[in-house]
PDB file of N, CA and C in Angstrom:
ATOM      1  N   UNK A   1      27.952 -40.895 137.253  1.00  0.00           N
ATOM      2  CA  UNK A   1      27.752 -42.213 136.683  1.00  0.00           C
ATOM      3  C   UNK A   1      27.577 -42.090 135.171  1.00  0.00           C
ATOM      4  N   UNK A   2      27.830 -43.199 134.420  1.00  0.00           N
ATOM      5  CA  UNK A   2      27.885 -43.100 133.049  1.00  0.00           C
ATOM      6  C   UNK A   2      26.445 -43.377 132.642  1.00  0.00           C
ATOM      7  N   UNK A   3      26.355 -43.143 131.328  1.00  0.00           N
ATOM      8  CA  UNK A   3      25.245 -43.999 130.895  1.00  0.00           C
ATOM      9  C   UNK A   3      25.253 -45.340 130.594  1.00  0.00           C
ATOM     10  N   UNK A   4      24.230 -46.368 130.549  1.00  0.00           N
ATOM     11  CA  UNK A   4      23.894 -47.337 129.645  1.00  0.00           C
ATOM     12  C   UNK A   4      24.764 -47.153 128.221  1.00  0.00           C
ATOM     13  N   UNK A   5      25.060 -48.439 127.992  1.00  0.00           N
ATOM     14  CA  UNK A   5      25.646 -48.184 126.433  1.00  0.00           C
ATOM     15  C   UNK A   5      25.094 -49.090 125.572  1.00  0.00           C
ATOM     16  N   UNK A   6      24.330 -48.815 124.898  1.00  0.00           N
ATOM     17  CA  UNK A   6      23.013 -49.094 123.283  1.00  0.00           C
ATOM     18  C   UNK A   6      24.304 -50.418 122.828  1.00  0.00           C
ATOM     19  N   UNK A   7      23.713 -51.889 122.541  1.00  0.00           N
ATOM     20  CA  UNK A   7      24.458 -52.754 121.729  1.00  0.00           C
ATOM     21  C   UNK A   7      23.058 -54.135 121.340  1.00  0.00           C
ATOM     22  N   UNK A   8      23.409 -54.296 120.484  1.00  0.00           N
ATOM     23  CA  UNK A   8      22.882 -55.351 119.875  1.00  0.00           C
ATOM     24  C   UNK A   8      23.499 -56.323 119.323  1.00  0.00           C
ATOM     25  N   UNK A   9      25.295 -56.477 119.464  1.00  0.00           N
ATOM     26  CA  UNK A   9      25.752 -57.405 119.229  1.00  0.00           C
ATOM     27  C   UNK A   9      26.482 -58.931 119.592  1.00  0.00           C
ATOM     28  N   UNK A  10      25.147 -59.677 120.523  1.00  0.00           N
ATOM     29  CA  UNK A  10      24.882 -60.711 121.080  1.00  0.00           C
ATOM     30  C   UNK A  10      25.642 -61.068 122.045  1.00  0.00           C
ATOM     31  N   UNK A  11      25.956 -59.909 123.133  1.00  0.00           N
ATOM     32  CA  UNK A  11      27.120 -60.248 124.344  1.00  0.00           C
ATOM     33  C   UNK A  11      25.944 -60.554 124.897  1.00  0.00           C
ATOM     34  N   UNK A  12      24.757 -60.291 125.226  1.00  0.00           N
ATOM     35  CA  UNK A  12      23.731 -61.044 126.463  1.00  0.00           C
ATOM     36  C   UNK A  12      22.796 -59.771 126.645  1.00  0.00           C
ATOM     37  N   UNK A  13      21.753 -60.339 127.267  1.00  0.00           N
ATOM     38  CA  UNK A  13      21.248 -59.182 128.495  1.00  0.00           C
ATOM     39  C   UNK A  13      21.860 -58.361 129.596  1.00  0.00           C
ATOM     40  N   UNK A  14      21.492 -56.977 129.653  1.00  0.00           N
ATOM     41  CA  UNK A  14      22.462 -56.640 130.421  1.00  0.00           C
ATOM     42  C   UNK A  14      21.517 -56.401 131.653  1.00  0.00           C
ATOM     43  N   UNK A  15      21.955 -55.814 132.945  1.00  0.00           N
ATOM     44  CA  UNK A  15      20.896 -55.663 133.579  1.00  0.00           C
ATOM     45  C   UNK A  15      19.983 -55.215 133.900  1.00  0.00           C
ATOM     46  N   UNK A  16      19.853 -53.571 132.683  1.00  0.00           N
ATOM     47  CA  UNK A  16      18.895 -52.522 132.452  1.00  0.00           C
ATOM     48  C   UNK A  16      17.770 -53.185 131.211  1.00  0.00           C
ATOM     49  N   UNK A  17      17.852 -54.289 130.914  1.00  0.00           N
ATOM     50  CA  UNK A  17      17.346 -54.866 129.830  1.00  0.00           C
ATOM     51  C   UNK A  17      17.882 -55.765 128.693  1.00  0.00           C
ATOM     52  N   UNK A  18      17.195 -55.834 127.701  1.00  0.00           N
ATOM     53  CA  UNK A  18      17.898 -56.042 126.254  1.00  0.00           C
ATOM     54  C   UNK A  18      18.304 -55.220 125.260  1.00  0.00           C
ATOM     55  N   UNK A  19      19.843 -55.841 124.859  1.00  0.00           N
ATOM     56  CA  UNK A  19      20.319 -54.577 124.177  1.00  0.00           C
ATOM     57  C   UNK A  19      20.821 -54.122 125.041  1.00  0.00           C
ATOM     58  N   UNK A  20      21.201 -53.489 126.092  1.00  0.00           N
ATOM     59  CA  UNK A  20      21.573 -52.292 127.002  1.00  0.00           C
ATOM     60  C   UNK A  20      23.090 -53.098 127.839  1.00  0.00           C
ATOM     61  N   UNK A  21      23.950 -52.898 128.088  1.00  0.00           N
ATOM     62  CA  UNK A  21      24.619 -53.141 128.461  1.00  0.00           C
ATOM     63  C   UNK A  21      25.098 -51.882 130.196  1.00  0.00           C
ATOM     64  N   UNK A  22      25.641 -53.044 130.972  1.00  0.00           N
ATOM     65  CA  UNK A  22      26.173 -51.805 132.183  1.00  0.00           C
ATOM     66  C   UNK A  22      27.268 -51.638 132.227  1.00  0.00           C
ATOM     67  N   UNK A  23      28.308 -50.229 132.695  1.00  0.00           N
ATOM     68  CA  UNK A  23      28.899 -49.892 132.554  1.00  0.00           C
ATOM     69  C   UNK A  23      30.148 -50.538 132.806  1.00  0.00           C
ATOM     70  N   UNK A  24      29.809 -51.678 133.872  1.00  0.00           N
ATOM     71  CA  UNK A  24      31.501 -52.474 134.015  1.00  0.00           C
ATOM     72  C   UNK A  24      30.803 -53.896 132.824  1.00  0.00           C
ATOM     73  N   UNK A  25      29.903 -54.130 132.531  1.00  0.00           N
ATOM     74  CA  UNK A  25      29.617 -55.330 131.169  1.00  0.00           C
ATOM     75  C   UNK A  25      30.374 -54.046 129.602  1.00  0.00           C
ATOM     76  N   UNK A  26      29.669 -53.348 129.758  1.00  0.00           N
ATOM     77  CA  UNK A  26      30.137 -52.823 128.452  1.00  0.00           C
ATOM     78  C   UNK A  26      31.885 -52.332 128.763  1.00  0.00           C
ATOM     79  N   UNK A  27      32.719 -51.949 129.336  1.00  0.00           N
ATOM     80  CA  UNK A  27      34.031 -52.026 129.953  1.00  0.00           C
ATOM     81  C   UNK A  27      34.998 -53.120 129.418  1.00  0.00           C
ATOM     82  N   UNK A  28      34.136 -54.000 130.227  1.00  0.00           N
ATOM     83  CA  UNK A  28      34.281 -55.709 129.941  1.00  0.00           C
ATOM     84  C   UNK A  28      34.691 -56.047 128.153  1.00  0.00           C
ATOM     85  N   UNK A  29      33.418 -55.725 127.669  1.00  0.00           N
ATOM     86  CA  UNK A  29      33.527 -55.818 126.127  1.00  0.00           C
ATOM     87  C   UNK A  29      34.496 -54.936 125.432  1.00  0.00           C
ATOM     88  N   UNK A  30      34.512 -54.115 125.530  1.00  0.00           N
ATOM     89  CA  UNK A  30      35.442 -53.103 125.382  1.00  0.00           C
ATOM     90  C   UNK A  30      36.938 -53.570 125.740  1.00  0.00           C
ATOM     91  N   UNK A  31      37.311 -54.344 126.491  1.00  0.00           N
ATOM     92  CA  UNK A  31      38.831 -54.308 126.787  1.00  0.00           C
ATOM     93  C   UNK A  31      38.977 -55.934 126.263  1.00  0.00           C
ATOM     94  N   UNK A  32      37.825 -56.544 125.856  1.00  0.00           N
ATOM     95  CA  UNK A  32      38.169 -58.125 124.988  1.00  0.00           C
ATOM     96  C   UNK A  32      37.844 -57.904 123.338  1.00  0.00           C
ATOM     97  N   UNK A  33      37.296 -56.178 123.042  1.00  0.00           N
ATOM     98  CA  UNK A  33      37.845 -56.387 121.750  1.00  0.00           C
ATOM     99  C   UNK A  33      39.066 -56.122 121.100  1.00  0.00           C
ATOM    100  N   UNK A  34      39.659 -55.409 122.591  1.00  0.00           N
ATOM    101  CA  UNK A  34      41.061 -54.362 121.994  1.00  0.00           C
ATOM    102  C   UNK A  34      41.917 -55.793 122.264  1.00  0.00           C
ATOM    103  N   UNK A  35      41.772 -56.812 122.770  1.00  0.00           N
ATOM    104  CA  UNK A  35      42.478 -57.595 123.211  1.00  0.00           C
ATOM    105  C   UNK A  35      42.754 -58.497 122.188  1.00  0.00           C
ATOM    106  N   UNK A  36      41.696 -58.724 121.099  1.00  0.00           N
ATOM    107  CA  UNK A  36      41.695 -59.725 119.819  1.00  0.00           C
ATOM    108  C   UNK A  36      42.646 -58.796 118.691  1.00  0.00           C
ATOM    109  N   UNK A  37      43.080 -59.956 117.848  1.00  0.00           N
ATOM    110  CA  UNK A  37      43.807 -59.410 117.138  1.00  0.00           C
ATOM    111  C   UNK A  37      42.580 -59.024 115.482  1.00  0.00           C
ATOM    112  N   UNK A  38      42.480 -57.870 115.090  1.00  0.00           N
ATOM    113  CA  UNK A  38      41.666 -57.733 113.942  1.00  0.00           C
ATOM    114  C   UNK A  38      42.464 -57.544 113.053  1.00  0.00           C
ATOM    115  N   UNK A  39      41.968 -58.026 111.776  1.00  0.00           N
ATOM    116  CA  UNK A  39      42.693 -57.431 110.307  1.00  0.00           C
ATOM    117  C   UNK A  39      42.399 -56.126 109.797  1.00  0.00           C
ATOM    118  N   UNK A  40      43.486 -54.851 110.580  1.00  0.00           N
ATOM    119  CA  UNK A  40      42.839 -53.555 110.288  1.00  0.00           C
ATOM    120  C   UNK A  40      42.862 -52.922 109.067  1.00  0.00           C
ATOM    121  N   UNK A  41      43.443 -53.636 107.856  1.00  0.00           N
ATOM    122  CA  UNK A  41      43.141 -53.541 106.608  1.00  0.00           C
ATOM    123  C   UNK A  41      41.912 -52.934 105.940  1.00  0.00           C
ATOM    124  N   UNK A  42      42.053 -51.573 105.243  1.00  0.00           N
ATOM    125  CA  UNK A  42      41.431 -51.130 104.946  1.00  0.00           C
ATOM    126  C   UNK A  42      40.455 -51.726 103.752  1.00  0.00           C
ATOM    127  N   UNK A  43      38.832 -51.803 103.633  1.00  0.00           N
ATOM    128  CA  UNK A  43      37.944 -52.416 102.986  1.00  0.00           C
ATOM    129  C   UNK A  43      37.317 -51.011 101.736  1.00  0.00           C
ATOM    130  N   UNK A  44      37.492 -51.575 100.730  1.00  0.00           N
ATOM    131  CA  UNK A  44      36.912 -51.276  99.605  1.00  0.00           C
ATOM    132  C   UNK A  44      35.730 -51.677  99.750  1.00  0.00           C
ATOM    133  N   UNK A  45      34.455 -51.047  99.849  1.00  0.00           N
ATOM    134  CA  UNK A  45      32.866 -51.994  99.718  1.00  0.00           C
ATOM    135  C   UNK A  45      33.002 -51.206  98.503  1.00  0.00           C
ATOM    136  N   UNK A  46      33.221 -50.440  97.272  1.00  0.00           N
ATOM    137  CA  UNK A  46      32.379 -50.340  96.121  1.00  0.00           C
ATOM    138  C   UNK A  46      33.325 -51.343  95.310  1.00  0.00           C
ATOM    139  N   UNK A  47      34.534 -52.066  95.310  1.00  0.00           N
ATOM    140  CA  UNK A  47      34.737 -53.150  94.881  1.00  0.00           C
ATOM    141  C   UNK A  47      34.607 -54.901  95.523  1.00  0.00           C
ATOM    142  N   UNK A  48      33.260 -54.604  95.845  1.00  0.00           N
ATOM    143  CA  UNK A  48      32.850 -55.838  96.672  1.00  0.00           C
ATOM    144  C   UNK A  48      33.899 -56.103  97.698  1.00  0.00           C
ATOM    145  N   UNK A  49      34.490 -55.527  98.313  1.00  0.00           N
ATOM    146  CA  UNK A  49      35.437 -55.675  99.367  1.00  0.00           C
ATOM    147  C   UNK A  49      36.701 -56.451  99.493  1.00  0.00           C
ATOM    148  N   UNK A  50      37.221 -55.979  98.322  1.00  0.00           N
ATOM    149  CA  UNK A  50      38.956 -56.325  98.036  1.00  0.00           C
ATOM    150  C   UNK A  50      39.432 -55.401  99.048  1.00  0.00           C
ATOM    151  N   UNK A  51      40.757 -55.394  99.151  1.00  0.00           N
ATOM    152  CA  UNK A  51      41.418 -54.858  99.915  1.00  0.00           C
ATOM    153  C   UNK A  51      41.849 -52.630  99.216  1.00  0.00           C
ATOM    154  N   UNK A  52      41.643 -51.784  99.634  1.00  0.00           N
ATOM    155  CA  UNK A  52      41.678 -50.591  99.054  1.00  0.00           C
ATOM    156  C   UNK A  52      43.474 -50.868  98.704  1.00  0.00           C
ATOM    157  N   UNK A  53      44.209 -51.218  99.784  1.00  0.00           N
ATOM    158  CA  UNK A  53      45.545 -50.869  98.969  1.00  0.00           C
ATOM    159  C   UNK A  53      46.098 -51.348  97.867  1.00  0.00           C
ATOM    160  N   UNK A  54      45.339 -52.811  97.399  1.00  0.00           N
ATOM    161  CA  UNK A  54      45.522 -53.620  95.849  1.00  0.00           C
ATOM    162  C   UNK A  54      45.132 -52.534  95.022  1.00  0.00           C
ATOM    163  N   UNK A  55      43.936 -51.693  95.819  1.00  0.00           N
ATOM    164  CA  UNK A  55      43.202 -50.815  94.309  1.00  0.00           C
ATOM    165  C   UNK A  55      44.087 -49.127  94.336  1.00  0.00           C
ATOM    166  N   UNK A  56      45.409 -49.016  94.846  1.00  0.00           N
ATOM    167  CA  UNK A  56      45.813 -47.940  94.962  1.00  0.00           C
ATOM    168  C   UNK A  56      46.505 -47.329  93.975  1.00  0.00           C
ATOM    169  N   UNK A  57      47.166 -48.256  92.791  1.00  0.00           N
ATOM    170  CA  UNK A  57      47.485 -47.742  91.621  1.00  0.00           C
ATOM    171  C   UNK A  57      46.448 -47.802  90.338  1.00  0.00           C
ATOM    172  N   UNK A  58      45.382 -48.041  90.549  1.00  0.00           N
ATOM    173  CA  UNK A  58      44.172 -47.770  89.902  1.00  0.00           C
ATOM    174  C   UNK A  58      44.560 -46.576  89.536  1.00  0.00           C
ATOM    175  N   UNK A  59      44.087 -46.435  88.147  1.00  0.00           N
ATOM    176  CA  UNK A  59      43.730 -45.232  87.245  1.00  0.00           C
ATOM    177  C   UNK A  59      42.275 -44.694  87.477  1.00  0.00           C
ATOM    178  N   UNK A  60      42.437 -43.148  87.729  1.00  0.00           N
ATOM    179  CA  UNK A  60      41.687 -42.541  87.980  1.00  0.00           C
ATOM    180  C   UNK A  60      40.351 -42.330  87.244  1.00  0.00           C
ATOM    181  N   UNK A  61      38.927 -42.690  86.984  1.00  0.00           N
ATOM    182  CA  UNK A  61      38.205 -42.542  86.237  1.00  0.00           C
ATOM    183  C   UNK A  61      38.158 -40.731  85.774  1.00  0.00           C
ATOM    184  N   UNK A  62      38.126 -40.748  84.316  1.00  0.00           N
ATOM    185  CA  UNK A  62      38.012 -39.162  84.026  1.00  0.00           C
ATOM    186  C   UNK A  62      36.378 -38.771  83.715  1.00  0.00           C
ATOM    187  N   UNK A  63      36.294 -37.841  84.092  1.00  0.00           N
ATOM    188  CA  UNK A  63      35.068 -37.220  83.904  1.00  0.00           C
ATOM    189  C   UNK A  63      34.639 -36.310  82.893  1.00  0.00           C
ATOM    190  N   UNK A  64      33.942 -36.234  82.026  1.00  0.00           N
ATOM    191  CA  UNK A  64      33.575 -35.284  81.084  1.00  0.00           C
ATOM    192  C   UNK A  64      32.752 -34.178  81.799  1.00  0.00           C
ATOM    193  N   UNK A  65      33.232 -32.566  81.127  1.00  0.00           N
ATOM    194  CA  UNK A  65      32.129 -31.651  81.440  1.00  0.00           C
ATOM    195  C   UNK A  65      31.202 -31.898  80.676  1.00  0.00           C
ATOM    196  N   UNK A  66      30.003 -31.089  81.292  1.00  0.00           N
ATOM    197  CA  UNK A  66      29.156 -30.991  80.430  1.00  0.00           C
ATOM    198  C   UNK A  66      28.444 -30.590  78.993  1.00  0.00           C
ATOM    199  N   UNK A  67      29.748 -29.399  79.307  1.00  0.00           N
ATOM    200  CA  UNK A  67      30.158 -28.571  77.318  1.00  0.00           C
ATOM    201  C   UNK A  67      30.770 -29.909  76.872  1.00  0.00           C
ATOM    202  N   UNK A  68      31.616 -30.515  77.149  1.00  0.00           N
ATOM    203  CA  UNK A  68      32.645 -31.614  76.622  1.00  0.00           C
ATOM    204  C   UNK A  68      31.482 -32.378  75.809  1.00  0.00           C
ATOM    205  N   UNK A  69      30.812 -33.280  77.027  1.00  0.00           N
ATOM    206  CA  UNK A  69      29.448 -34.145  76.775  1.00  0.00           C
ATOM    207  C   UNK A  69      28.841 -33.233  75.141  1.00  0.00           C
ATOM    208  N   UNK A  70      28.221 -32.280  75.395  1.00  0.00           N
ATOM    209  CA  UNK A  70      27.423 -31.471  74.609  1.00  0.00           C
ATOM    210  C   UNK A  70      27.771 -31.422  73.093  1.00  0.00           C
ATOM    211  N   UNK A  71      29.392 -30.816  73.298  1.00  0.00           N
ATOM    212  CA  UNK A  71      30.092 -30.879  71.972  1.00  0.00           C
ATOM    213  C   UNK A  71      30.314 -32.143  71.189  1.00  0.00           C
ATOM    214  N   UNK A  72      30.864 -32.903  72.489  1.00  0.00           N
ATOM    215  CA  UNK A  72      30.784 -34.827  71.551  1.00  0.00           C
ATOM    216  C   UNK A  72      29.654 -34.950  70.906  1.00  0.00           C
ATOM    217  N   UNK A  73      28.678 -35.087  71.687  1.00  0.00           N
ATOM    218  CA  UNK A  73      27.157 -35.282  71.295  1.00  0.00           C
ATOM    219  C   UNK A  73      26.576 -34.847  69.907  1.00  0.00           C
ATOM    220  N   UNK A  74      26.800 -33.571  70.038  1.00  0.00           N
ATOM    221  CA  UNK A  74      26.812 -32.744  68.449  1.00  0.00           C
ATOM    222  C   UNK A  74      27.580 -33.094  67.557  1.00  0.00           C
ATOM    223  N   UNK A  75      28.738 -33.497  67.722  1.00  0.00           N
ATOM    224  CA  UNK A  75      29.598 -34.131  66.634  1.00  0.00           C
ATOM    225  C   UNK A  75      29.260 -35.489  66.330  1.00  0.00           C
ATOM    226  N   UNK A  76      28.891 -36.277  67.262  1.00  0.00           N
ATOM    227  CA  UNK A  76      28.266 -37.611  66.914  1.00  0.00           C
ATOM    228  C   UNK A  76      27.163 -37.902  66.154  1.00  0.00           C
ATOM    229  N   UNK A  77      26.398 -36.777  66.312  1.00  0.00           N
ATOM    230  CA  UNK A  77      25.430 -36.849  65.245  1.00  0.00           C
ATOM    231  C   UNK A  77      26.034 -36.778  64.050  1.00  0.00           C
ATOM    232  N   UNK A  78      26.918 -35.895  63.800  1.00  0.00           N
ATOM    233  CA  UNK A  78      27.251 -35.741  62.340  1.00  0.00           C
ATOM    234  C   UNK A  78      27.745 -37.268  61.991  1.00  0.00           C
ATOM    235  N   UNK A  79      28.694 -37.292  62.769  1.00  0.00           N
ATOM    236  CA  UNK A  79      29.993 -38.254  62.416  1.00  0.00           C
ATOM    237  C   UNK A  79      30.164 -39.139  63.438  1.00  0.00           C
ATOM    238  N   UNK A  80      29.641 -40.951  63.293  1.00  0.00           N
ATOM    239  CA  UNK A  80      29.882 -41.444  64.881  1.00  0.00           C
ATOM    240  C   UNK A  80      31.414 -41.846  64.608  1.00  0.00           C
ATOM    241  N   UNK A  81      32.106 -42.143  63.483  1.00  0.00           N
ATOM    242  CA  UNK A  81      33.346 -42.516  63.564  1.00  0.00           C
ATOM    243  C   UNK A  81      34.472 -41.571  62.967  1.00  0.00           C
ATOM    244  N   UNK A  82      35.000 -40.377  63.565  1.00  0.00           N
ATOM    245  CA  UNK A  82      35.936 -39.010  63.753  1.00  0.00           C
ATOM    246  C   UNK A  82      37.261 -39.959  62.964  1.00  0.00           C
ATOM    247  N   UNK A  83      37.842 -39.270  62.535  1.00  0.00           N
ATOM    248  CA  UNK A  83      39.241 -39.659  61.867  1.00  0.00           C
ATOM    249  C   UNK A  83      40.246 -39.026  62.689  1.00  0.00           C
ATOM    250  N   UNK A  84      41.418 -39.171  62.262  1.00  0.00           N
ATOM    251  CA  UNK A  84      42.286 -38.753  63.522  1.00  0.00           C
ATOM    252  C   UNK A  84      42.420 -37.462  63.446  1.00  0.00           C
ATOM    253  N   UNK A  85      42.610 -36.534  62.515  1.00  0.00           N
ATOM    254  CA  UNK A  85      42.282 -35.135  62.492  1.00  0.00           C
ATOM    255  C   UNK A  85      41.285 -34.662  63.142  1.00  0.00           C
ATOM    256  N   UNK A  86      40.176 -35.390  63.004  1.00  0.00           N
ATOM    257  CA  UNK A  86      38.573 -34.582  63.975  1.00  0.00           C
ATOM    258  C   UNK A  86      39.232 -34.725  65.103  1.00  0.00           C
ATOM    259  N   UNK A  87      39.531 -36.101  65.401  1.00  0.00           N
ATOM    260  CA  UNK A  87      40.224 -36.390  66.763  1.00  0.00           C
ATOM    261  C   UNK A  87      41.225 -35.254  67.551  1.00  0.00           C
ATOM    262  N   UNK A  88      41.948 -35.008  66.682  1.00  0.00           N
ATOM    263  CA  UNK A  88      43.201 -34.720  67.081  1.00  0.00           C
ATOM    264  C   UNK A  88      42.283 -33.159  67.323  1.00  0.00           C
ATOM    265  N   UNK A  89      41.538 -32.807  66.906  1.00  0.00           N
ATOM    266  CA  UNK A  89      40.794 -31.210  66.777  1.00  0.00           C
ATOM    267  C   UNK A  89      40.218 -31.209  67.962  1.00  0.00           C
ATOM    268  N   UNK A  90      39.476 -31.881  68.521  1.00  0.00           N
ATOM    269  CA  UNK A  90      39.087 -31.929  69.517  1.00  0.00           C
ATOM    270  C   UNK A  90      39.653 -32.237  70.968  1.00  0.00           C
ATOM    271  N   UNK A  91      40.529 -33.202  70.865  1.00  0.00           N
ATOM    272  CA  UNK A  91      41.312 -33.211  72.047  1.00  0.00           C
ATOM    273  C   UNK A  91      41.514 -31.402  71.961  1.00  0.00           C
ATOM    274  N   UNK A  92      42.434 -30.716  71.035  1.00  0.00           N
ATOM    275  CA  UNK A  92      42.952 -29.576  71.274  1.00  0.00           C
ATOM    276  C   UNK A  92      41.718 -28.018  71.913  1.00  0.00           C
ATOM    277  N   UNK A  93      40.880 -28.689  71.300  1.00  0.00           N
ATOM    278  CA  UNK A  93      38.989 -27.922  71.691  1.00  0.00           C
ATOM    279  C   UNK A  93      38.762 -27.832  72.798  1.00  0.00           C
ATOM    280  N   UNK A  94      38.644 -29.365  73.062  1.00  0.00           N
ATOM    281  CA  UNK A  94      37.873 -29.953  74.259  1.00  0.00           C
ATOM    282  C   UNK A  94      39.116 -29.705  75.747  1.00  0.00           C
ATOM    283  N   UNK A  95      40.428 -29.774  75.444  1.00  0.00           N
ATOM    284  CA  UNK A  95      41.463 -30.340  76.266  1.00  0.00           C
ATOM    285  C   UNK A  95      41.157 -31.348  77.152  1.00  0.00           C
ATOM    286  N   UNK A  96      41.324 -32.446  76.311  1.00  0.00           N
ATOM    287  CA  UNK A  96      40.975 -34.035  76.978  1.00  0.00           C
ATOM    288  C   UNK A  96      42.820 -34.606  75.849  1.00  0.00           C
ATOM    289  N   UNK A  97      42.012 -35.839  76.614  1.00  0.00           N
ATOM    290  CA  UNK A  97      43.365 -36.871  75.324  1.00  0.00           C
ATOM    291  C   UNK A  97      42.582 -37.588  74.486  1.00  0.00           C
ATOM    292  N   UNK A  98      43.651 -37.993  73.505  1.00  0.00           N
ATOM    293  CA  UNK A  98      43.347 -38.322  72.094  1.00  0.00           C
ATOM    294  C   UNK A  98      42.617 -39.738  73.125  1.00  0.00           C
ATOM    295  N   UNK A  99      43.219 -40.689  73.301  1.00  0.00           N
ATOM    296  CA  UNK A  99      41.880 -41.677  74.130  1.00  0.00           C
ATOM    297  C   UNK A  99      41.289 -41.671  74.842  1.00  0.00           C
ATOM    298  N   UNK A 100      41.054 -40.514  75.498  1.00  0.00           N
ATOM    299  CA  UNK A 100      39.455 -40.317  76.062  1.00  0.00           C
ATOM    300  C   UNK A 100      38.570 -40.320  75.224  1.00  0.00           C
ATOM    301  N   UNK A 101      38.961 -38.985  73.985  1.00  0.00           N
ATOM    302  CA  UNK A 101      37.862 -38.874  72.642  1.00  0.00           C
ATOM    303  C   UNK A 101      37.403 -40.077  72.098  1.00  0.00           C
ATOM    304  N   UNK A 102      38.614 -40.988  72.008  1.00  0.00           N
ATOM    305  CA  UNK A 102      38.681 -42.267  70.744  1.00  0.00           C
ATOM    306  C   UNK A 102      36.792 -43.003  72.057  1.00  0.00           C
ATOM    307  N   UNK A 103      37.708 -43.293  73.449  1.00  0.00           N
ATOM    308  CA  UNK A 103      36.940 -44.541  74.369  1.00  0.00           C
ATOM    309  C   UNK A 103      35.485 -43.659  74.592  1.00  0.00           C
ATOM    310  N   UNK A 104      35.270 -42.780  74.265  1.00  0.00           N
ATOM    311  CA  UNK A 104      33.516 -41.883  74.285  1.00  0.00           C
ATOM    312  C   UNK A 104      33.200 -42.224  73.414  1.00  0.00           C
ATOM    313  N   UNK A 105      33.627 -41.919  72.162  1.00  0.00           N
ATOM    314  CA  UNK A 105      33.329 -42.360  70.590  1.00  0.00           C
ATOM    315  C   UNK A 105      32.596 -43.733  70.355  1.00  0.00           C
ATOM    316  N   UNK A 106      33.567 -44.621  71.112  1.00  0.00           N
ATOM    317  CA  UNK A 106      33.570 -46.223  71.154  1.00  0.00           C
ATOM    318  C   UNK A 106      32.622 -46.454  72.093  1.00  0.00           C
ATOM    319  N   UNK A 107      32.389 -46.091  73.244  1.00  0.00           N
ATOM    320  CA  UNK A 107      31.764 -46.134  73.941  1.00  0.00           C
ATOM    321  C   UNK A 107      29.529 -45.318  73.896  1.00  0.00           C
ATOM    322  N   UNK A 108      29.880 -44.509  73.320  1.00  0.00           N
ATOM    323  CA  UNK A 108      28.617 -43.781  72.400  1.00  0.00           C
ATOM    324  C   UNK A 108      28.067 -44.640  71.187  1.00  0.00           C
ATOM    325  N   UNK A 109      28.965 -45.127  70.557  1.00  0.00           N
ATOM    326  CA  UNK A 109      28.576 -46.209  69.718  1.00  0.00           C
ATOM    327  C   UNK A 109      28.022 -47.421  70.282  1.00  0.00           C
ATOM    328  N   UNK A 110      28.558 -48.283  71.185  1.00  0.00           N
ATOM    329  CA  UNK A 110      27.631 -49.735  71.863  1.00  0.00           C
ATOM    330  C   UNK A 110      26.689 -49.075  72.660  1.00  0.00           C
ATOM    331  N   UNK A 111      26.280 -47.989  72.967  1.00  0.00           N
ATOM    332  CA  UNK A 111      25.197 -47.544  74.016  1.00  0.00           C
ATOM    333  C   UNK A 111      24.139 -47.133  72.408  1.00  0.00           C
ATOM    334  N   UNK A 112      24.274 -47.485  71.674  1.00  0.00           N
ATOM    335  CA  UNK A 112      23.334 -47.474  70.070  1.00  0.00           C
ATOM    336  C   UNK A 112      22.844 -49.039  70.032  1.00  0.00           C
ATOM    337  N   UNK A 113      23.709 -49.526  69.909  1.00  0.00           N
ATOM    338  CA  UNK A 113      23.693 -51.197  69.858  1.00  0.00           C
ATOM    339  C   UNK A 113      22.621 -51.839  70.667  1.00  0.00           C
ATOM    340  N   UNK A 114      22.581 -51.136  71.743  1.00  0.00           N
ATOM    341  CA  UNK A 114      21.888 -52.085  72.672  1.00  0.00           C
ATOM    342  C   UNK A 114      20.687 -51.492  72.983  1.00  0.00           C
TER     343      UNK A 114
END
C-alpha cells in the first residue's frame, strides 16, 4: 500500500485527516491536473515574473575581479575622470573593455553623489 500524500491545496479533507489526502483522492487529483491545460512557460521570478524567453537575448551582466575592483579603486582616488589614454591603459592592464572602464568610472562617481 502507498502512503498518504501531504497537500494543502484546498481539494478537501481526506479521510486520514486534514491536509492528507488517500491514495485513489490523491490519484484523482493527479489525473485532473494533467488533464487542464497550463501555461508551461518558463517564469523569471528575479524579473518580477516576465516570461525567461523575452529575457533570452539579455546581455550578460560582467563582473569585476577583485584586483580589477582594487586597481580601479586606486586609480579613482587619483583621478575620478581617466582620459582615454588612462582608459585605453587599463582596459589593456585590467583586460576588460573600454566601456566597462568608462560605466565603473561613471558609475563610482554617482555612488559619491549620493
Amino acid at each position: 500500500m502507498r502512503d498518504n500524500h501531504q497537500f494543502d491545496g484546498g481539494v478537501g479533507v481526506g479521510e486520514h485527516g486534514a491536509g492528507l489526502l488517500s491514495d485513489d483522492d490523491f490519484d484523482a487529483w493527479i489525473t485532473t491536473l494533467l488533464e487542464e491545460d497550463f501555461d508551461m512557460t518558463p517564469i523569471d521570478f528575479d524579473t518580477g515574473g516576465s516570461n525567461i524567453l523575452d529575457n533570452k537575448n539579455k546581455r550578460k551582466k560582467s563582473r569585476h575581479t577583485k584586483e580589477q575592483i582594487q586597481a580601479l579603486n586606486s586609480v579613482f582616488e587619483q583621478c575620478d575622470r581617466p582620459n582615454e589614454n588612462k582608459i585605453k591603459g587599463f582596459c589593456e592592464k585590467l583586460n576588460v573593455k573600454r566601456s566597462q572602464i568608462k560605466t565603473w568610472f561613471q558609475n563610482r562617481r554617482s555612488h559619491l553623489k549620493v
